[in-house]
N, C-alpha and C. Protein backbone atom coordinates (compact mmCIF):
# COMPACT_ATOMS: atom_id res chain seq x y z
N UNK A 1 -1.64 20.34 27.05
CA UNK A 1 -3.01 20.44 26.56
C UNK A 1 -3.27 19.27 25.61
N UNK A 2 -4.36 18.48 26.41
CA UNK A 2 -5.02 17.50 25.15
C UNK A 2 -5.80 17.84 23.97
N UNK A 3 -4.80 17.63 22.52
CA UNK A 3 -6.13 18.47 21.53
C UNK A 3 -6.05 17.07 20.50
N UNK A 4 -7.77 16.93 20.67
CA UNK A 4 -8.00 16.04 19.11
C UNK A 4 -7.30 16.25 17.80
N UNK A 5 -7.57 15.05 17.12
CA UNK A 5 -6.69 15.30 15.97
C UNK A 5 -7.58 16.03 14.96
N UNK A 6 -8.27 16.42 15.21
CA UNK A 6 -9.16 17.63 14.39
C UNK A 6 -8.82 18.63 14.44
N UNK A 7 -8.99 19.23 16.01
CA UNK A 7 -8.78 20.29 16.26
C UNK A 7 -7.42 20.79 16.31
N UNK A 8 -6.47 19.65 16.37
CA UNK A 8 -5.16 19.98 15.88
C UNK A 8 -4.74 20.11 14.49
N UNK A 9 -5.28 19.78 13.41
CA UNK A 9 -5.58 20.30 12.06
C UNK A 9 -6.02 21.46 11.97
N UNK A 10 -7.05 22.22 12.51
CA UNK A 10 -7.89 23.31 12.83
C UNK A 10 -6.67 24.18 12.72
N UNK A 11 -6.39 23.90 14.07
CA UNK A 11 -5.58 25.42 14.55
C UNK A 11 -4.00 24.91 13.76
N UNK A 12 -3.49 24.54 13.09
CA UNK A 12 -2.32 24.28 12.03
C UNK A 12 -2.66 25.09 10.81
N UNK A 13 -4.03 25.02 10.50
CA UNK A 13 -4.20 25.63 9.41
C UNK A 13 -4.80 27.06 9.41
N UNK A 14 -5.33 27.56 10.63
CA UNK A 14 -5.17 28.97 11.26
C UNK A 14 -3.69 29.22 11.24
N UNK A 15 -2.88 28.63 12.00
CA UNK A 15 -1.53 29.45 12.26
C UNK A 15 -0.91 29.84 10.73
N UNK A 16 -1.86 28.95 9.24
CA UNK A 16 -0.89 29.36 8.14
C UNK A 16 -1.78 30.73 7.21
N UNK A 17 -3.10 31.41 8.22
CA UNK A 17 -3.42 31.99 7.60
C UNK A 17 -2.70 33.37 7.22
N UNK A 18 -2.68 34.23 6.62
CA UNK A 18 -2.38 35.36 6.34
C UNK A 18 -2.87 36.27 7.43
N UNK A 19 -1.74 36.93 8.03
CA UNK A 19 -2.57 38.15 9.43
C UNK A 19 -4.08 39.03 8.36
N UNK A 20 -3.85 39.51 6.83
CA UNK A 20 -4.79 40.18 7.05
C UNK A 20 -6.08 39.24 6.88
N UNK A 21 -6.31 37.96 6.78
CA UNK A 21 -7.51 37.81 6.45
C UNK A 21 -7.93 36.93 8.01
N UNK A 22 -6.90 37.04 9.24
CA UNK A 22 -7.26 36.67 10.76
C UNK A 22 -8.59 37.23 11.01
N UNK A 23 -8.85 38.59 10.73
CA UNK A 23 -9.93 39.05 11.06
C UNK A 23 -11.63 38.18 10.51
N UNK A 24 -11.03 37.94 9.12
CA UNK A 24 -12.32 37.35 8.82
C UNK A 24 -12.51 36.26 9.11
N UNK A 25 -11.44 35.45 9.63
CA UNK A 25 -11.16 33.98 10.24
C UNK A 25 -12.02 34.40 11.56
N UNK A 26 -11.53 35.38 12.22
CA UNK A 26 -12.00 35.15 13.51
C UNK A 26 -13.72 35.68 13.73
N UNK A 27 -14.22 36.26 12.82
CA UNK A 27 -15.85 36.32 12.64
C UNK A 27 -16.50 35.45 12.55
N UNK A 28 -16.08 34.33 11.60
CA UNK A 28 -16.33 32.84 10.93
C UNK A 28 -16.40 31.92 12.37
N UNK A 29 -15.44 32.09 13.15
CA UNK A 29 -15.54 31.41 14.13
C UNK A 29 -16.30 31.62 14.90
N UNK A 30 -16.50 33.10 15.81
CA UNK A 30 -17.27 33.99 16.33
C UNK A 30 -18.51 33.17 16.05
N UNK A 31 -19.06 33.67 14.64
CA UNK A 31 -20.83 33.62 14.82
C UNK A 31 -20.66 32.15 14.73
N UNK A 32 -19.74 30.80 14.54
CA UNK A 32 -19.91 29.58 14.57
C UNK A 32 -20.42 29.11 16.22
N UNK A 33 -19.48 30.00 16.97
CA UNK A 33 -19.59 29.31 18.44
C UNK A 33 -20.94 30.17 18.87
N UNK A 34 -21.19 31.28 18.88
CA UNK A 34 -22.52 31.98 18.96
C UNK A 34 -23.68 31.67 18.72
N UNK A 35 -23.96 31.05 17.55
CA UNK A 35 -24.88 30.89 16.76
C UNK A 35 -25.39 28.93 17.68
N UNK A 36 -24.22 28.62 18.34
CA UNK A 36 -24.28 27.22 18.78
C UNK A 36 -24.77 27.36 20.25
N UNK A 37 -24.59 28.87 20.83
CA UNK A 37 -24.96 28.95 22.40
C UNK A 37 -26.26 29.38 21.93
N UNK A 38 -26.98 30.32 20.89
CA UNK A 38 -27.88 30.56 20.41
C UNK A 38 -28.88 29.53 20.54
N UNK A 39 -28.44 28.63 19.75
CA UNK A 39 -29.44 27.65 19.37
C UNK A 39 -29.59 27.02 20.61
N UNK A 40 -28.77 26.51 22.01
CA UNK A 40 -28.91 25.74 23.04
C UNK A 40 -30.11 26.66 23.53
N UNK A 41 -30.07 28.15 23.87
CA UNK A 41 -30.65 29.33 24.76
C UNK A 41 -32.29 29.10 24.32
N UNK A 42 -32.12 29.18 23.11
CA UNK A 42 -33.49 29.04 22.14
C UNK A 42 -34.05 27.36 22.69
N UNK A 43 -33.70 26.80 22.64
CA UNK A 43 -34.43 25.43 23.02
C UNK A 43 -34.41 25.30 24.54
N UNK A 44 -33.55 25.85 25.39
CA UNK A 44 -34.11 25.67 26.82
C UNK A 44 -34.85 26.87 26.88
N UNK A 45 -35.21 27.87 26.36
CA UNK A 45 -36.14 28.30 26.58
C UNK A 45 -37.87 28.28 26.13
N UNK A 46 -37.63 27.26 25.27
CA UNK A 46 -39.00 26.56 24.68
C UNK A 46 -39.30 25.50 25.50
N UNK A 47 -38.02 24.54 25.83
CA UNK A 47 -38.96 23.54 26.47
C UNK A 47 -38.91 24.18 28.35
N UNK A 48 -39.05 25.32 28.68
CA UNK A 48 -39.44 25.81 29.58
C UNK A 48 -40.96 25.79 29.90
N UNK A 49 -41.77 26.53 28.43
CA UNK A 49 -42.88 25.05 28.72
C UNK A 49 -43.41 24.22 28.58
N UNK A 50 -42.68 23.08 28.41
CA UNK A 50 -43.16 21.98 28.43
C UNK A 50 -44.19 21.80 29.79
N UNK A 51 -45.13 21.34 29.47
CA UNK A 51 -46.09 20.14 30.42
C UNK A 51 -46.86 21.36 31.21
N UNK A 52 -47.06 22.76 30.74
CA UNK A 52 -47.42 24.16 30.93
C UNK A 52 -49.05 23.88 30.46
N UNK A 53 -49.30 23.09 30.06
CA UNK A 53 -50.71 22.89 29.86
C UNK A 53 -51.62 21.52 30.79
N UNK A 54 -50.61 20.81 31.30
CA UNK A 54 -51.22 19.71 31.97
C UNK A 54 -52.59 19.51 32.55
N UNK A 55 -52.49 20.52 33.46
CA UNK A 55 -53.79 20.72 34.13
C UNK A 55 -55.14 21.76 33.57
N UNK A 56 -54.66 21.50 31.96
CA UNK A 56 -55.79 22.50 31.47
C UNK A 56 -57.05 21.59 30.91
N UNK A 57 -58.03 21.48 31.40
CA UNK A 57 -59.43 20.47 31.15
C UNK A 57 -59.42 19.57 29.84
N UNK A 58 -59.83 18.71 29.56
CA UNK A 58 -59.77 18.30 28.39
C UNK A 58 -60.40 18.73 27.00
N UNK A 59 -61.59 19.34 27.63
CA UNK A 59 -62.51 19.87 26.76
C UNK A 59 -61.86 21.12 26.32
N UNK A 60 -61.27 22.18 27.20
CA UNK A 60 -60.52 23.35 26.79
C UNK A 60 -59.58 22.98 25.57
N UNK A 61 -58.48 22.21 26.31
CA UNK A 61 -57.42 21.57 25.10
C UNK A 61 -57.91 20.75 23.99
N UNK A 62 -59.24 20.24 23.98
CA UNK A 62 -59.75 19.96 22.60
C UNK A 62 -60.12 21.12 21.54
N UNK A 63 -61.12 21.74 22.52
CA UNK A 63 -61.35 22.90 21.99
C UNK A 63 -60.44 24.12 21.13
N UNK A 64 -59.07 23.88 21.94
CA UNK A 64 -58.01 25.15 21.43
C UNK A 64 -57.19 24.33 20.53
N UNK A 65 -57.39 22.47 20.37
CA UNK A 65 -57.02 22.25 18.99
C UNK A 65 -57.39 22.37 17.49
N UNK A 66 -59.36 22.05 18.14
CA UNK A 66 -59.85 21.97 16.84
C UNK A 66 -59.71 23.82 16.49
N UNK A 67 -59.32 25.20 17.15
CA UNK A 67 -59.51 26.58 16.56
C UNK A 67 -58.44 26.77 15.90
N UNK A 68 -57.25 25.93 16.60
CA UNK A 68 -55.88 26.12 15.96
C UNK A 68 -55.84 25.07 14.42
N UNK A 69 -56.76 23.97 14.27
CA UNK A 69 -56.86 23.21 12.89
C UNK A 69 -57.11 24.18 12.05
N UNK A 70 -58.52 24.87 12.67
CA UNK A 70 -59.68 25.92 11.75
C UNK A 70 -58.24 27.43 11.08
N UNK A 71 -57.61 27.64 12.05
CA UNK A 71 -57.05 28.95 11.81
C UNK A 71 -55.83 28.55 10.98
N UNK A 72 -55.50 27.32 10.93
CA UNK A 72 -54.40 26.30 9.86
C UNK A 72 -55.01 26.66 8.65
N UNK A 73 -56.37 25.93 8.80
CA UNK A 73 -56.91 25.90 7.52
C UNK A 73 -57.07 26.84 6.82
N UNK A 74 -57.59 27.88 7.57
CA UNK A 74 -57.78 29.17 6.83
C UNK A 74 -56.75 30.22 6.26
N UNK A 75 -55.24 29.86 6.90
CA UNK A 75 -54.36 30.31 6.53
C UNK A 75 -54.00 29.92 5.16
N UNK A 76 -53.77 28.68 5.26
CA UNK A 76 -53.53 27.77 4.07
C UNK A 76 -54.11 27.86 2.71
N UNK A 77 -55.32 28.45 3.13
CA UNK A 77 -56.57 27.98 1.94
C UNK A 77 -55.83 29.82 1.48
N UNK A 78 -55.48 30.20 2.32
CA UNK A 78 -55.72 32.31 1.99
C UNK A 78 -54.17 31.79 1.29
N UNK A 79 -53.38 31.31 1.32
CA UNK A 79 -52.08 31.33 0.59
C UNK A 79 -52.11 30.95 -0.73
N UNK A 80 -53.35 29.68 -0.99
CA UNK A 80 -53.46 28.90 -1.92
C UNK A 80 -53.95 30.22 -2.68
N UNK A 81 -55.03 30.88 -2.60
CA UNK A 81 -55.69 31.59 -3.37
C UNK A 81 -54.73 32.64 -3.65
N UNK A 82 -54.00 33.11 -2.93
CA UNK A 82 -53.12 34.01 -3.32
C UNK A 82 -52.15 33.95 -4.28
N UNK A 83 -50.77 32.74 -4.00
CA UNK A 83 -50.56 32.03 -5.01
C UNK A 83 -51.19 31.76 -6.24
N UNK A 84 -52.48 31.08 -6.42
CA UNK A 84 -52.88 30.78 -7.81
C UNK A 84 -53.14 32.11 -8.65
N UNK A 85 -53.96 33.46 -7.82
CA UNK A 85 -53.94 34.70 -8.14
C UNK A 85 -53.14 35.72 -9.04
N UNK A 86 -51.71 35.19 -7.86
CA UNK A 86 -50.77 35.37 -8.70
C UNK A 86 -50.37 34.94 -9.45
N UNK A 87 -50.44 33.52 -10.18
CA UNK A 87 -49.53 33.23 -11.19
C UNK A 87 -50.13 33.02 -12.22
């Protein structure tokens, strides 16, 4: 087996862990490699749609930018007031 010289540090310094704290070693690792198929799953499934609007008129897709500016704005402005409210 070909192992980098990383990953041959890695697992040297696993083999000197203590059996009882393997378990929490091996969670640490767990949600490391998980959390990495996670994040791939999550982005091919966003750019699934990509280019999902192409053929939508121009005037529509202007239109559903300037409601999405308006509904920015209004979010924004409702945080500001809230914030200053509060403090």
């Amino acid at each position: 087996m070909d192992v980098s010289p990383l990953k041959a540090k890695v697992l040297e310094e696993v083999q000197r862990v203590p059996e009882n704290r393997l378990e929490a070693l091996y969670d640490l690792i767990l949600h490391f490699r998980l959390s990495d198929e996670e994040t791939e799953t999550n982005a091919n499934s966003v750019m699934s749609y990509a280019g999902c609007w192409n053929d939508l008129p121009d005037e529509m897709f202007d239109g559903f930018l300037e409601d999405t500016a308006q509904r920015r704005q209004q979010a924004f402005s409702r945080r500001r007031t809230h914030a200053t409210n509060d403090g």
